[in-house]
N, C-alpha and C. Protein backbone atom coordinates (compact mmCIF):
# COMPACT_ATOMS: atom_id res chain seq x y z
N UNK A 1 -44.69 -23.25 -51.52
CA UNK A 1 -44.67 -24.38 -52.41
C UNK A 1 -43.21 -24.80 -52.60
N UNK A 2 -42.96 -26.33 -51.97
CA UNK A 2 -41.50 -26.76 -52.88
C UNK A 2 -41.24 -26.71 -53.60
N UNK A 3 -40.00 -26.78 -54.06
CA UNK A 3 -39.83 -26.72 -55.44
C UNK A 3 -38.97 -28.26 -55.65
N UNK A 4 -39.23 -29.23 -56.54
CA UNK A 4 -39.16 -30.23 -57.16
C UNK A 4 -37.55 -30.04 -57.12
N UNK A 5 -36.97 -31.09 -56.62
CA UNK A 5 -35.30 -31.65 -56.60
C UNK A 5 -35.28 -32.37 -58.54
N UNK A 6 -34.49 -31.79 -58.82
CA UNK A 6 -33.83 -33.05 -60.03
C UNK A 6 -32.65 -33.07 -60.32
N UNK A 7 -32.31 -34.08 -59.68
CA UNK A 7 -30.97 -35.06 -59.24
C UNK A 7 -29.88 -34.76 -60.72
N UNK A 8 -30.42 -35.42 -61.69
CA UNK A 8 -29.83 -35.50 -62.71
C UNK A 8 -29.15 -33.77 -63.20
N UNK A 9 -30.17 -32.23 -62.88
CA UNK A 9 -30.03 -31.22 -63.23
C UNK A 9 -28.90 -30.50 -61.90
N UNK A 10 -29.05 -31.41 -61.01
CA UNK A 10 -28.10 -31.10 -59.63
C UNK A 10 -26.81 -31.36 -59.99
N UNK A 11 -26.67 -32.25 -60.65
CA UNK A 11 -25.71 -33.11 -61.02
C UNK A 11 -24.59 -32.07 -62.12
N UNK A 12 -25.63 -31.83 -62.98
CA UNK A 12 -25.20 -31.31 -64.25
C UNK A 12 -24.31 -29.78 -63.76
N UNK A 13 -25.57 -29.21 -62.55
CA UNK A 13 -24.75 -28.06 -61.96
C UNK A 13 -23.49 -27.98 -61.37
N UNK A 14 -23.55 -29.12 -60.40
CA UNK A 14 -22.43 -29.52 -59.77
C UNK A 14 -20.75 -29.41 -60.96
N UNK A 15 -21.15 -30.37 -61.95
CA UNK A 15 -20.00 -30.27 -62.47
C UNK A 15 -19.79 -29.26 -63.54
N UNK A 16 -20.59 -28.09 -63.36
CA UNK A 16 -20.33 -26.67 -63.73
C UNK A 16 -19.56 -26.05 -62.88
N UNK A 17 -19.62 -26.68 -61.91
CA UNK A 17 -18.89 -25.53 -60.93
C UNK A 17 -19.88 -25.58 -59.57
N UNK A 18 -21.30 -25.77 -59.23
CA UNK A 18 -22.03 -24.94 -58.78
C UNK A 18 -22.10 -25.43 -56.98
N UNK A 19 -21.73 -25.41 -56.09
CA UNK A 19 -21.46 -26.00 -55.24
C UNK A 19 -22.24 -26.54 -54.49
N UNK A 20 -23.21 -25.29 -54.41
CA UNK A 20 -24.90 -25.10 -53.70
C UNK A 20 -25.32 -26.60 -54.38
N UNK A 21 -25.61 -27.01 -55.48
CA UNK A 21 -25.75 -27.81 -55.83
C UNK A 21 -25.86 -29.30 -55.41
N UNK A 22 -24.03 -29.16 -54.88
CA UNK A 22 -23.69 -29.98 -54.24
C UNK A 22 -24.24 -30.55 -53.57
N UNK A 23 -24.22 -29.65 -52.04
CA UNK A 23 -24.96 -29.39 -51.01
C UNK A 23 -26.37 -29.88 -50.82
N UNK A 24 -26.98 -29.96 -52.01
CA UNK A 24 -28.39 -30.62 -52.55
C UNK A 24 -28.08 -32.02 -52.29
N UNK A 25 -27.38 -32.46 -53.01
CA UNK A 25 -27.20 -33.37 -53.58
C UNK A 25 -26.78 -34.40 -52.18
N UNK A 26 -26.18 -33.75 -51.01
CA UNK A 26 -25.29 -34.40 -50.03
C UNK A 26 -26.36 -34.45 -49.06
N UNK A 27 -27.46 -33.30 -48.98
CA UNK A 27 -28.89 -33.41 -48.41
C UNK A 27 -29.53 -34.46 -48.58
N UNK A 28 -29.73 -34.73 -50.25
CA UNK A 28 -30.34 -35.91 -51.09
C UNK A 28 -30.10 -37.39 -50.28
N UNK A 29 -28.68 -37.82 -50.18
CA UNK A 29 -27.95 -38.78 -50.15
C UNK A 29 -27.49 -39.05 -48.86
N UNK A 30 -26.99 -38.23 -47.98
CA UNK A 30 -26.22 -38.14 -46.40
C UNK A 30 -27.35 -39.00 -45.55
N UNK A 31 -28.34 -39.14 -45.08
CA UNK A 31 -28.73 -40.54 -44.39
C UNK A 31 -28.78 -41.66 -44.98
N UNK A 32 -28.93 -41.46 -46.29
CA UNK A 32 -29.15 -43.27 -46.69
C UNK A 32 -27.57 -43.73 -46.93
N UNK A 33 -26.93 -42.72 -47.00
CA UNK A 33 -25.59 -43.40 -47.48
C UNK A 33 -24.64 -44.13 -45.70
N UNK A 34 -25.26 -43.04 -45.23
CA UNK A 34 -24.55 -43.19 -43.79
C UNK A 34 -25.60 -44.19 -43.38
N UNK A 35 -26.30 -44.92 -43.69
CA UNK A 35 -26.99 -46.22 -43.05
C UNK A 35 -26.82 -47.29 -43.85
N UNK A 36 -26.21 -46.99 -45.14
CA UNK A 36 -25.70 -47.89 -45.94
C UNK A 36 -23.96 -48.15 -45.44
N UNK A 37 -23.29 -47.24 -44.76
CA UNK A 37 -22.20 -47.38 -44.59
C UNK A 37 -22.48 -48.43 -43.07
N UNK A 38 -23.55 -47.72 -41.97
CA UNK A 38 -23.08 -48.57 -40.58
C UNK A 38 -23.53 -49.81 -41.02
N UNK A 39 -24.51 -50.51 -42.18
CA UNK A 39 -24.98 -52.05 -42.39
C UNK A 39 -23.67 -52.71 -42.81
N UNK A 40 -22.32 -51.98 -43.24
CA UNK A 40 -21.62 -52.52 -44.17
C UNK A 40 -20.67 -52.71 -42.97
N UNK A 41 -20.74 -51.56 -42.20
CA UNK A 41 -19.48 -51.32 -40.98
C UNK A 41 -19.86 -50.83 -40.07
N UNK A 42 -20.65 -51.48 -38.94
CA UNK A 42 -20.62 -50.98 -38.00
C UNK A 42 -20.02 -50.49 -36.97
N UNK A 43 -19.44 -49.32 -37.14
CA UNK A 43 -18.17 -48.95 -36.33
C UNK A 43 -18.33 -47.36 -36.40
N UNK A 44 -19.10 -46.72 -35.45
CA UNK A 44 -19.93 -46.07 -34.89
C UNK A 44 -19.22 -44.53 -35.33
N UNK A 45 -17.15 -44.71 -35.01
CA UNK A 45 -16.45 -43.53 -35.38
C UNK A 45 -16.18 -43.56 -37.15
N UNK A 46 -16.40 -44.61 -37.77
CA UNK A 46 -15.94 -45.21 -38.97
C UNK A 46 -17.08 -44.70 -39.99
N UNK A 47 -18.26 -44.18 -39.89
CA UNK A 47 -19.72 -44.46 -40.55
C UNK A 47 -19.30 -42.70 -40.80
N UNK A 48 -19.19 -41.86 -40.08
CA UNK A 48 -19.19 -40.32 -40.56
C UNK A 48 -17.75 -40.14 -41.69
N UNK A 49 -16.82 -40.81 -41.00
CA UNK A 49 -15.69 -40.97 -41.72
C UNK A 49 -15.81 -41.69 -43.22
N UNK A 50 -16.32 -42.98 -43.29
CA UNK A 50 -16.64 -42.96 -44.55
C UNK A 50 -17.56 -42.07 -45.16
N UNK A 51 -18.12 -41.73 -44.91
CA UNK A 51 -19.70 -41.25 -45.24
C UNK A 51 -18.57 -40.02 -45.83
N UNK A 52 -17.89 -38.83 -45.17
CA UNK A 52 -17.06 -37.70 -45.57
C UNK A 52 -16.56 -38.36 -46.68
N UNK A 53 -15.46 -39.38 -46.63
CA UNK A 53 -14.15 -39.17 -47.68
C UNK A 53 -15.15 -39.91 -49.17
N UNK A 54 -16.41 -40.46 -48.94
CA UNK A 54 -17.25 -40.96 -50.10
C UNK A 54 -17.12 -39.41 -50.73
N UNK A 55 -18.27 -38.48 -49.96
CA UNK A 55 -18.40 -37.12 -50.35
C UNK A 55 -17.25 -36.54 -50.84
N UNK A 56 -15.76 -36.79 -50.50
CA UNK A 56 -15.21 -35.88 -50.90
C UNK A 56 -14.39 -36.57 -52.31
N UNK A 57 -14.74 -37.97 -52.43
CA UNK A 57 -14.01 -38.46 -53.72
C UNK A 57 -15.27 -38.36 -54.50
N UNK A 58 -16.54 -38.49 -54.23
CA UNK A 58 -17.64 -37.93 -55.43
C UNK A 58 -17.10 -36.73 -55.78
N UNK A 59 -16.74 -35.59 -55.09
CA UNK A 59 -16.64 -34.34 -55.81
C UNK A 59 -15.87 -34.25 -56.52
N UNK A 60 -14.77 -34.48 -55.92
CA UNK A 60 -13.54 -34.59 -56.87
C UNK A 60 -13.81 -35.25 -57.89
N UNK A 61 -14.57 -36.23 -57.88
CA UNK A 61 -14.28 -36.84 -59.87
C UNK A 61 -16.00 -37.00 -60.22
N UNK A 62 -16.61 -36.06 -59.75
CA UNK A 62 -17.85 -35.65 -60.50
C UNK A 62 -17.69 -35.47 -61.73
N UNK A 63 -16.86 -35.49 -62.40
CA UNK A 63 -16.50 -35.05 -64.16
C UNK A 63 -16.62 -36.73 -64.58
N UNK A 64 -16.30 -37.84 -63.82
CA UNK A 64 -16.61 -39.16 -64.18
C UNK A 64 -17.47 -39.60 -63.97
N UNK A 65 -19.10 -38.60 -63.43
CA UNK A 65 -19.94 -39.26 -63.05
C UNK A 65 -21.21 -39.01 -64.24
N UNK A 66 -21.89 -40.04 -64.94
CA UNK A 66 -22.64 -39.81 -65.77
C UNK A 66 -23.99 -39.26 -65.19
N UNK A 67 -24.49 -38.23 -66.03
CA UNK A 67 -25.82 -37.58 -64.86
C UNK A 67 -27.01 -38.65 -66.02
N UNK A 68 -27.70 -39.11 -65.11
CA UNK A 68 -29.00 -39.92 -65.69
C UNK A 68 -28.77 -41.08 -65.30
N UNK A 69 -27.67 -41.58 -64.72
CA UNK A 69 -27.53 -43.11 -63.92
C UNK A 69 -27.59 -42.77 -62.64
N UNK A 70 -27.68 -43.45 -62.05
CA UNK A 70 -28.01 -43.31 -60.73
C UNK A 70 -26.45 -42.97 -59.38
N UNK A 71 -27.52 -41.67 -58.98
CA UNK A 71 -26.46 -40.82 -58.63
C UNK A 71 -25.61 -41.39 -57.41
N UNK A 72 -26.76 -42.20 -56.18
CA UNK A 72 -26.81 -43.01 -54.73
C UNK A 72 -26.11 -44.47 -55.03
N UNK A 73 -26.18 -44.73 -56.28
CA UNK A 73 -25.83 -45.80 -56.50
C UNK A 73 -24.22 -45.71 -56.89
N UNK A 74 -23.95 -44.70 -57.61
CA UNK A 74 -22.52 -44.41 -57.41
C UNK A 74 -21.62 -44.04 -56.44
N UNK A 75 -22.58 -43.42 -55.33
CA UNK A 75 -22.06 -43.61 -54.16
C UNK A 75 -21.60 -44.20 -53.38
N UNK A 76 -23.00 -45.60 -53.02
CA UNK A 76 -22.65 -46.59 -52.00
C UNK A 76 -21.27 -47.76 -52.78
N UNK A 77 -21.31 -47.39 -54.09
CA UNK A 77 -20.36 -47.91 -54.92
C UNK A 77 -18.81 -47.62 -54.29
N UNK A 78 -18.71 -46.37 -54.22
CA UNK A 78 -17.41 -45.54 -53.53
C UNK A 78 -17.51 -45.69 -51.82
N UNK A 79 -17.94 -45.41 -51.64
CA UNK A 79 -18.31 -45.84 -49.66
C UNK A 79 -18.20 -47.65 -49.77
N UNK A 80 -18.55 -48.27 -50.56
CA UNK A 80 -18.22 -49.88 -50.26
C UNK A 80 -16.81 -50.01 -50.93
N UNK A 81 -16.12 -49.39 -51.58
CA UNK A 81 -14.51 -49.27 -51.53
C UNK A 81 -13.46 -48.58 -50.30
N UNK A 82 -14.67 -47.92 -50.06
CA UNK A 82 -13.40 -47.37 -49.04
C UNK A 82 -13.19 -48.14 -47.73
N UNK A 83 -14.82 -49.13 -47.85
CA UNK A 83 -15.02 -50.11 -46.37
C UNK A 83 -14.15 -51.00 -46.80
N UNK A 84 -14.23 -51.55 -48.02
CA UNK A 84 -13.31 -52.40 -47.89
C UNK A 84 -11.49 -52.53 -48.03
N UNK A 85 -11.26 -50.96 -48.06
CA UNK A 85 -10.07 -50.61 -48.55
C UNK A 85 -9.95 -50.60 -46.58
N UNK A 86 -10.65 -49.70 -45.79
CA UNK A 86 -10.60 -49.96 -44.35
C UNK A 86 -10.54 -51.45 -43.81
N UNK A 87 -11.34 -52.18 -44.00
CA UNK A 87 -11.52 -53.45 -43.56
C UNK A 87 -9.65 -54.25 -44.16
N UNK A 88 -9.43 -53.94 -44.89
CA UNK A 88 -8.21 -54.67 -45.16
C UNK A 88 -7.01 -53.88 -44.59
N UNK A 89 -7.16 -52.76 -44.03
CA UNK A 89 -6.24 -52.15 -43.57
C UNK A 89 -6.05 -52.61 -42.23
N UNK A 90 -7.51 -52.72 -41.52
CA UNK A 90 -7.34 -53.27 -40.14
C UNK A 90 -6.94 -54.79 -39.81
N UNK A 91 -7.24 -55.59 -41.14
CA UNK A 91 -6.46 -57.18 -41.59
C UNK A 91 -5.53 -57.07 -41.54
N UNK A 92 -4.94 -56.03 -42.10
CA UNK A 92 -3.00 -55.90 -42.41
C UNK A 92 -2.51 -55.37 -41.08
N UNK A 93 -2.75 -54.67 -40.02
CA UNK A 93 -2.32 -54.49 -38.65
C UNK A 93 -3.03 -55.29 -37.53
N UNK A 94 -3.91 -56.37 -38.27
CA UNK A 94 -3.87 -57.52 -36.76
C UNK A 94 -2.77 -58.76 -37.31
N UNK A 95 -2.55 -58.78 -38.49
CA UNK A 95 -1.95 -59.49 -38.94
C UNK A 95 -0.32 -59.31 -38.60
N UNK A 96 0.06 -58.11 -39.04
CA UNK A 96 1.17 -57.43 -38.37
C UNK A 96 1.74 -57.89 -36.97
N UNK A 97 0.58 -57.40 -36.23
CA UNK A 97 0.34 -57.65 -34.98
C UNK A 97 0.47 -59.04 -34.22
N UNK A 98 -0.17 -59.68 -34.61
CA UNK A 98 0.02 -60.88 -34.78
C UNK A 98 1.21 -61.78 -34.78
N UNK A 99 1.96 -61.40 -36.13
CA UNK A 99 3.21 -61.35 -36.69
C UNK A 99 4.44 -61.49 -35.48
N UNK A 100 3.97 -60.13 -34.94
CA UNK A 100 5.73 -59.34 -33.56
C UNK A 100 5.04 -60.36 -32.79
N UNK A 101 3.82 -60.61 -32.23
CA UNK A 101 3.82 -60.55 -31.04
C UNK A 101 4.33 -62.56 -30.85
N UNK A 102 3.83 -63.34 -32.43
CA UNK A 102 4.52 -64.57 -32.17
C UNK A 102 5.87 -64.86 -32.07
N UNK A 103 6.64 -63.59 -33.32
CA UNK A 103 7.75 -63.76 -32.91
C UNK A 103 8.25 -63.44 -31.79
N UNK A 104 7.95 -62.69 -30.69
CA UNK A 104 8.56 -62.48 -29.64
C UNK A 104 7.95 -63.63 -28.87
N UNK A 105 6.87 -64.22 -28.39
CA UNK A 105 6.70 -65.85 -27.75
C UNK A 105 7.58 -66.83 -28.38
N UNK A 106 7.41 -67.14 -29.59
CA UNK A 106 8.52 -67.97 -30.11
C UNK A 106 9.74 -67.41 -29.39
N UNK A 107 10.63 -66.48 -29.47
CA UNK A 107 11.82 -66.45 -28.82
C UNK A 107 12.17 -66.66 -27.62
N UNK A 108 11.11 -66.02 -26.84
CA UNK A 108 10.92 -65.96 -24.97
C UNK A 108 11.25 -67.74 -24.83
N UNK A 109 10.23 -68.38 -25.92
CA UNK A 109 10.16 -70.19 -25.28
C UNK A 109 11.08 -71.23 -25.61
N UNK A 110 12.13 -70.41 -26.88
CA UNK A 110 12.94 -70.86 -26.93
C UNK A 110 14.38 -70.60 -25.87
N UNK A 111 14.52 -69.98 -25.49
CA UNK A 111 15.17 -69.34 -25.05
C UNK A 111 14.66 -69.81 -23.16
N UNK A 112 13.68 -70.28 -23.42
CA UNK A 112 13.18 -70.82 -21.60
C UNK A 112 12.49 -70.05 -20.82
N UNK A 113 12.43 -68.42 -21.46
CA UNK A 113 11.77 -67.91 -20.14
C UNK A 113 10.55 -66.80 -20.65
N UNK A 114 9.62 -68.02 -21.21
CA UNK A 114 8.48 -67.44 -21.74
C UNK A 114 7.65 -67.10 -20.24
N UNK A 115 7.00 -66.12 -20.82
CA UNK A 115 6.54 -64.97 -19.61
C UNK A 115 4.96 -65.22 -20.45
N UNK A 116 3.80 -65.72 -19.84
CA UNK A 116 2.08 -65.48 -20.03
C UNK A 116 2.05 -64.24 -20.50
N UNK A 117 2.75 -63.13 -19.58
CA UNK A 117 1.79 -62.12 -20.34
C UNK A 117 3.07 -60.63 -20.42
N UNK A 118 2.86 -60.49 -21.71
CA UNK A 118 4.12 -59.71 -22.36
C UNK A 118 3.47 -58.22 -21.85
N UNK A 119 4.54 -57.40 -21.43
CA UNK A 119 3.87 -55.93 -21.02
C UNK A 119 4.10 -55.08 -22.67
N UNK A 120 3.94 -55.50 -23.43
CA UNK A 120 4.11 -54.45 -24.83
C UNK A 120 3.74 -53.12 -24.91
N UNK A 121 2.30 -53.39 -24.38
CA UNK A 121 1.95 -51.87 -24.39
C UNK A 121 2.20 -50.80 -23.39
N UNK A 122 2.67 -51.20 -22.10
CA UNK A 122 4.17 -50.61 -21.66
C UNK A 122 4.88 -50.05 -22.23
N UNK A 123 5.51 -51.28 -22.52
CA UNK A 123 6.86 -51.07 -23.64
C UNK A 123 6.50 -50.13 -24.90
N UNK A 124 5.65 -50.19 -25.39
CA UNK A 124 5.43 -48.85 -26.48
C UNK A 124 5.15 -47.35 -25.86
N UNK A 125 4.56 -47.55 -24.91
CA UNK A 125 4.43 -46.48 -24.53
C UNK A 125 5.19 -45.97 -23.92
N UNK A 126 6.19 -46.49 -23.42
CA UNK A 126 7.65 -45.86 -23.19
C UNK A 126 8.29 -45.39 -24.19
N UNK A 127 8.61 -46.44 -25.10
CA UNK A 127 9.14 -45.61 -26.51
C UNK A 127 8.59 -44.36 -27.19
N UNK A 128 7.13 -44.26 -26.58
CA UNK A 128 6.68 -43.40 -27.61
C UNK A 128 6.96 -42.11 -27.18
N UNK A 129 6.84 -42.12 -25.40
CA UNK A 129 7.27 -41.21 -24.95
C UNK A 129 8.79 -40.51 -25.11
N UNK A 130 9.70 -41.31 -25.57
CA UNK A 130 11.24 -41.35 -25.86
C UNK A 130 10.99 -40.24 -27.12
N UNK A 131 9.82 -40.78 -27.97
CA UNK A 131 10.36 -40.03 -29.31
C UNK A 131 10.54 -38.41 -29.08
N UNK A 132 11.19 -37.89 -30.29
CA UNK A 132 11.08 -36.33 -30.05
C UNK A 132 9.41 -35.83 -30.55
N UNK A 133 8.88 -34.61 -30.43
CA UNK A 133 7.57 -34.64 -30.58
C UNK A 133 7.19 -34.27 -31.68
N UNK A 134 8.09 -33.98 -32.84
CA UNK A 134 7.75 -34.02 -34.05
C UNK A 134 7.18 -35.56 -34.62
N UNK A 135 7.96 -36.57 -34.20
CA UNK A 135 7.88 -37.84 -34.59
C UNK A 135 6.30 -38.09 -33.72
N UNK A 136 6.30 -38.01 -32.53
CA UNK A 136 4.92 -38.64 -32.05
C UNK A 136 3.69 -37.52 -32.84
N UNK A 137 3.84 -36.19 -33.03
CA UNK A 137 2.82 -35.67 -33.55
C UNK A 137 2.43 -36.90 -35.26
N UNK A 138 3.54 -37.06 -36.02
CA UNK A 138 3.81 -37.50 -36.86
C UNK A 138 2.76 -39.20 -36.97
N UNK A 139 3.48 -39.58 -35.69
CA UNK A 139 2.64 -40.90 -35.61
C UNK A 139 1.00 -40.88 -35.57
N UNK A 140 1.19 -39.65 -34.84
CA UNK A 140 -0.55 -39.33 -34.49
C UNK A 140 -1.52 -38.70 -35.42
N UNK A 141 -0.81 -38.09 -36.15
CA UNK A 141 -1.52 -37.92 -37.43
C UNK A 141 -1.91 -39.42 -38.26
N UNK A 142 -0.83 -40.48 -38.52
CA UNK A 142 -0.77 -41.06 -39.09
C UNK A 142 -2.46 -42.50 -38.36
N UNK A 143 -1.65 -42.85 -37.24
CA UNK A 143 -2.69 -43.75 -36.36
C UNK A 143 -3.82 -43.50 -35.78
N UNK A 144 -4.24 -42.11 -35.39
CA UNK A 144 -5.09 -41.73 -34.53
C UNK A 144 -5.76 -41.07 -35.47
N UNK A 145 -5.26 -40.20 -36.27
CA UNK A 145 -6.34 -39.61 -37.12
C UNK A 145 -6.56 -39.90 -38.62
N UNK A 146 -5.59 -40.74 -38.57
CA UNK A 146 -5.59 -41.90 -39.99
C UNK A 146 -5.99 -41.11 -41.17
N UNK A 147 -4.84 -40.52 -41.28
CA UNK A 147 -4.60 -39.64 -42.02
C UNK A 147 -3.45 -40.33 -43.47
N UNK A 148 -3.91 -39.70 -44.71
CA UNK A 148 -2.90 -40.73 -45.73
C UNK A 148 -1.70 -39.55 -45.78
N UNK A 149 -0.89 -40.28 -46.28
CA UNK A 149 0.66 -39.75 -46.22
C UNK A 149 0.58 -38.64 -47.04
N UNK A 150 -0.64 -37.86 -48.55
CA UNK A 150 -0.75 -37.26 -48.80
C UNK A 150 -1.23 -36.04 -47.94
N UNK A 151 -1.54 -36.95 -47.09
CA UNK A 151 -2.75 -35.64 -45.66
C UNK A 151 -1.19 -34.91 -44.74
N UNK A 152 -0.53 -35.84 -44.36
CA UNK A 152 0.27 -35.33 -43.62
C UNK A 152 1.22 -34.76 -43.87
N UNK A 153 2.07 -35.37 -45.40
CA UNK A 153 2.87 -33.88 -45.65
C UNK A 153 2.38 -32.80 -46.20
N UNK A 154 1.04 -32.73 -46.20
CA UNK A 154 0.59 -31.37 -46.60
C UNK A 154 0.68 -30.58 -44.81
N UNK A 155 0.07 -31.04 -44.37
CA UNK A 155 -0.05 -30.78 -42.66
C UNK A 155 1.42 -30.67 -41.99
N UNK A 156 2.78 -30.96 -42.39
CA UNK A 156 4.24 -31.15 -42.44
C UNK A 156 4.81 -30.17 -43.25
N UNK A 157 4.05 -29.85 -44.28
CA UNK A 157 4.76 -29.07 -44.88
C UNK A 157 6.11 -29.49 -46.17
N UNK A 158 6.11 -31.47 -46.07
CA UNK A 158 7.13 -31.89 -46.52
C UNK A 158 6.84 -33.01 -47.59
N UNK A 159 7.27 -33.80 -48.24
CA UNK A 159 6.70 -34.53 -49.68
C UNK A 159 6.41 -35.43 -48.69
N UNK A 160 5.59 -36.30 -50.11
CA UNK A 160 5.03 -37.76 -49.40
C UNK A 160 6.42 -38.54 -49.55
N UNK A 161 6.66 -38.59 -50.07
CA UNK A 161 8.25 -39.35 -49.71
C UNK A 161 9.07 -39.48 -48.22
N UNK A 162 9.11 -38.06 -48.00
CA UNK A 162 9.55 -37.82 -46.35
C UNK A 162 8.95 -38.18 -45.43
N UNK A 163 7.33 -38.49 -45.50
CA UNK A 163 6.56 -39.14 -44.58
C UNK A 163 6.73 -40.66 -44.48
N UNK A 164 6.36 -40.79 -45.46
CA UNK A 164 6.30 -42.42 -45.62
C UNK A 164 8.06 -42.65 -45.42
N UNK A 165 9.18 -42.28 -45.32
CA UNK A 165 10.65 -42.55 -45.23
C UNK A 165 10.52 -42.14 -43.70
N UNK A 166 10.32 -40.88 -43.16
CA UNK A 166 10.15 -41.16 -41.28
C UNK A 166 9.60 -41.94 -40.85
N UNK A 167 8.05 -42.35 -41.37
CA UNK A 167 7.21 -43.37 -40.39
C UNK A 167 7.66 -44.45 -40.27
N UNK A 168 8.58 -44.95 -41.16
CA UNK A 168 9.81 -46.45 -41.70
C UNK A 168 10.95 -46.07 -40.27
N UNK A 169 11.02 -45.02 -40.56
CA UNK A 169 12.50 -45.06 -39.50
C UNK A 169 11.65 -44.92 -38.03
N UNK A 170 10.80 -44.39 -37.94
CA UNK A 170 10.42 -44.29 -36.57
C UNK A 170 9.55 -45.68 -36.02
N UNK A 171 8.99 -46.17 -36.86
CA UNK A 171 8.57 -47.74 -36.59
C UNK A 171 9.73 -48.31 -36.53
N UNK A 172 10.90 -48.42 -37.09
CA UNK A 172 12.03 -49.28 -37.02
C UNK A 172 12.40 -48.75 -35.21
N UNK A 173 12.41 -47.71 -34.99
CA UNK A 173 13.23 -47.30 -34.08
C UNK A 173 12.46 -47.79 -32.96
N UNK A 174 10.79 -47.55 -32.80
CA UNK A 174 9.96 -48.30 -31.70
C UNK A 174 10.03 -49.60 -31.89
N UNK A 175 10.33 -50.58 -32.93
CA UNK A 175 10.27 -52.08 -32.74
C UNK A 175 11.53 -52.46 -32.23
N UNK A 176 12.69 -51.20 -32.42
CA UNK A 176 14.03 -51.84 -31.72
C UNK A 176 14.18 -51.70 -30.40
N UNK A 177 13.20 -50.38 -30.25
CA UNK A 177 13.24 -50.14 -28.48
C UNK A 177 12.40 -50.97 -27.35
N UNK A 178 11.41 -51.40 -28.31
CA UNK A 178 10.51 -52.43 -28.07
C UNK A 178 11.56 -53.92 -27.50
N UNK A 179 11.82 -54.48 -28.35
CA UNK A 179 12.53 -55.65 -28.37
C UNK A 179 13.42 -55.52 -27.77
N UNK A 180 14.17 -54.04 -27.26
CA UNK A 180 15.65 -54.38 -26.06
C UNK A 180 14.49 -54.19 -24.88
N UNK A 181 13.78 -53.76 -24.69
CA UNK A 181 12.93 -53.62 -23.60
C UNK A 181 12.63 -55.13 -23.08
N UNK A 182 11.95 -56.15 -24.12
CA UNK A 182 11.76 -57.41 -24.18
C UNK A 182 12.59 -58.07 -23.42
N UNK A 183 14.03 -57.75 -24.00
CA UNK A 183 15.26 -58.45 -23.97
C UNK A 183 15.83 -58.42 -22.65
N UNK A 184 15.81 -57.45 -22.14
CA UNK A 184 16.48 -56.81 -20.66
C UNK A 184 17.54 -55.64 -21.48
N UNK A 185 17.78 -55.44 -22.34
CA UNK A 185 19.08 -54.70 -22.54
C UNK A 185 18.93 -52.94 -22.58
N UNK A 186 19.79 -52.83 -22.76
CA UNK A 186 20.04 -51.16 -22.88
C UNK A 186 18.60 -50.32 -23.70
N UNK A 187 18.28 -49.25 -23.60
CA UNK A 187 17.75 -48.67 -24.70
C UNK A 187 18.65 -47.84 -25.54
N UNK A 188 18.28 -47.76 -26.58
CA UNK A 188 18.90 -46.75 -27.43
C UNK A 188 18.11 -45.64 -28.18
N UNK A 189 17.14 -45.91 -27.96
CA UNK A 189 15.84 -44.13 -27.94
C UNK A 189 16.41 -43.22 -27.40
């Protein structure tokens, strides 16, 4: 014989301490939330990823969650912040993007010898190879496993200050190596 789930008494455990609880609770919720995440975002690596960091900011502030309101509903609440905290992140680096890549056509056409098709991603990937491999591990935490600056100086070993102050100097240093690459000139990587 089952024994009867109650959400609200899961709840109550949970923010006793009780973890198992949890675990109920992520049973409860983990497909509908993760089909509430791919309707919102379909982006196939993006749907487990939200679906986790929802789970892991419910736990963490389960002490703000009232038990007798609805538990799924506070969820897709937190999973539709983080889509849209994602969705504007990927706005702010096409935009970026966007950004270098007119200013470097604007210059090429002023200048007379606009080129159709810019080798950039060449050109980065040369630089990236230039860096020392603290810096590319650094980047790769940051881009590839999109990781927040709290994630990586824990993983570094060093404050969030020092992260977010390298990833500044090491983006400065690939957009300069970038642009003499552009240019014809020297590197300095």
């Amino acid at each position: 014989m089952s024994e009867t789930i109650n959400e609200d008494d899961l709840v109550v455990r949970v923010q006793k301490g009780d973890l198992s609880a949890f675990e109920r609770l992520l049973d409860l919720h983990s497909s509908h939330l993760r089909a509430f995440v791919a309707m919102k975002l379909p982006v196939p690596h993006l749907i487990d990823e939200i679906a986790h960091e929802t789970f892991v900011f419910s736990h963490r502030h389960i002490m703000d969650f009232k038990a007798g309101t609805d538990f799924g509903k506070w969820l897709r609440a937190i999973a539709f912040n983080l889509i849209r905290k994602e969705t504007l992140r990927h706005q702010r680096l096409a935009k970026n993007h966007g950004k270098f890549l007119e200013h470097h056509l604007v210059q090429q056409s002023v200048r007379g010898d606009f080129a159709p098709e810019l080798p950039l991603v060449n050109f980065l990937e040369e630089c990236l190879n230039r860096l020392p491999e603290q810096q590319r591990k650094l980047l790769e935490h940051k881009y590839t496993l999109s990781e927040s600056s709290r994630e990586i100086a824990i993983a570094f070993g060093q404050s969030d200050a020092w992260v977010r102050t390298t990833l500044c100097r090491v983006r400065s240093a690939l957009r300069q190596c970038i642009e003499q690459k552009l240019n014809g000139s020297p590197e300095l990587l």
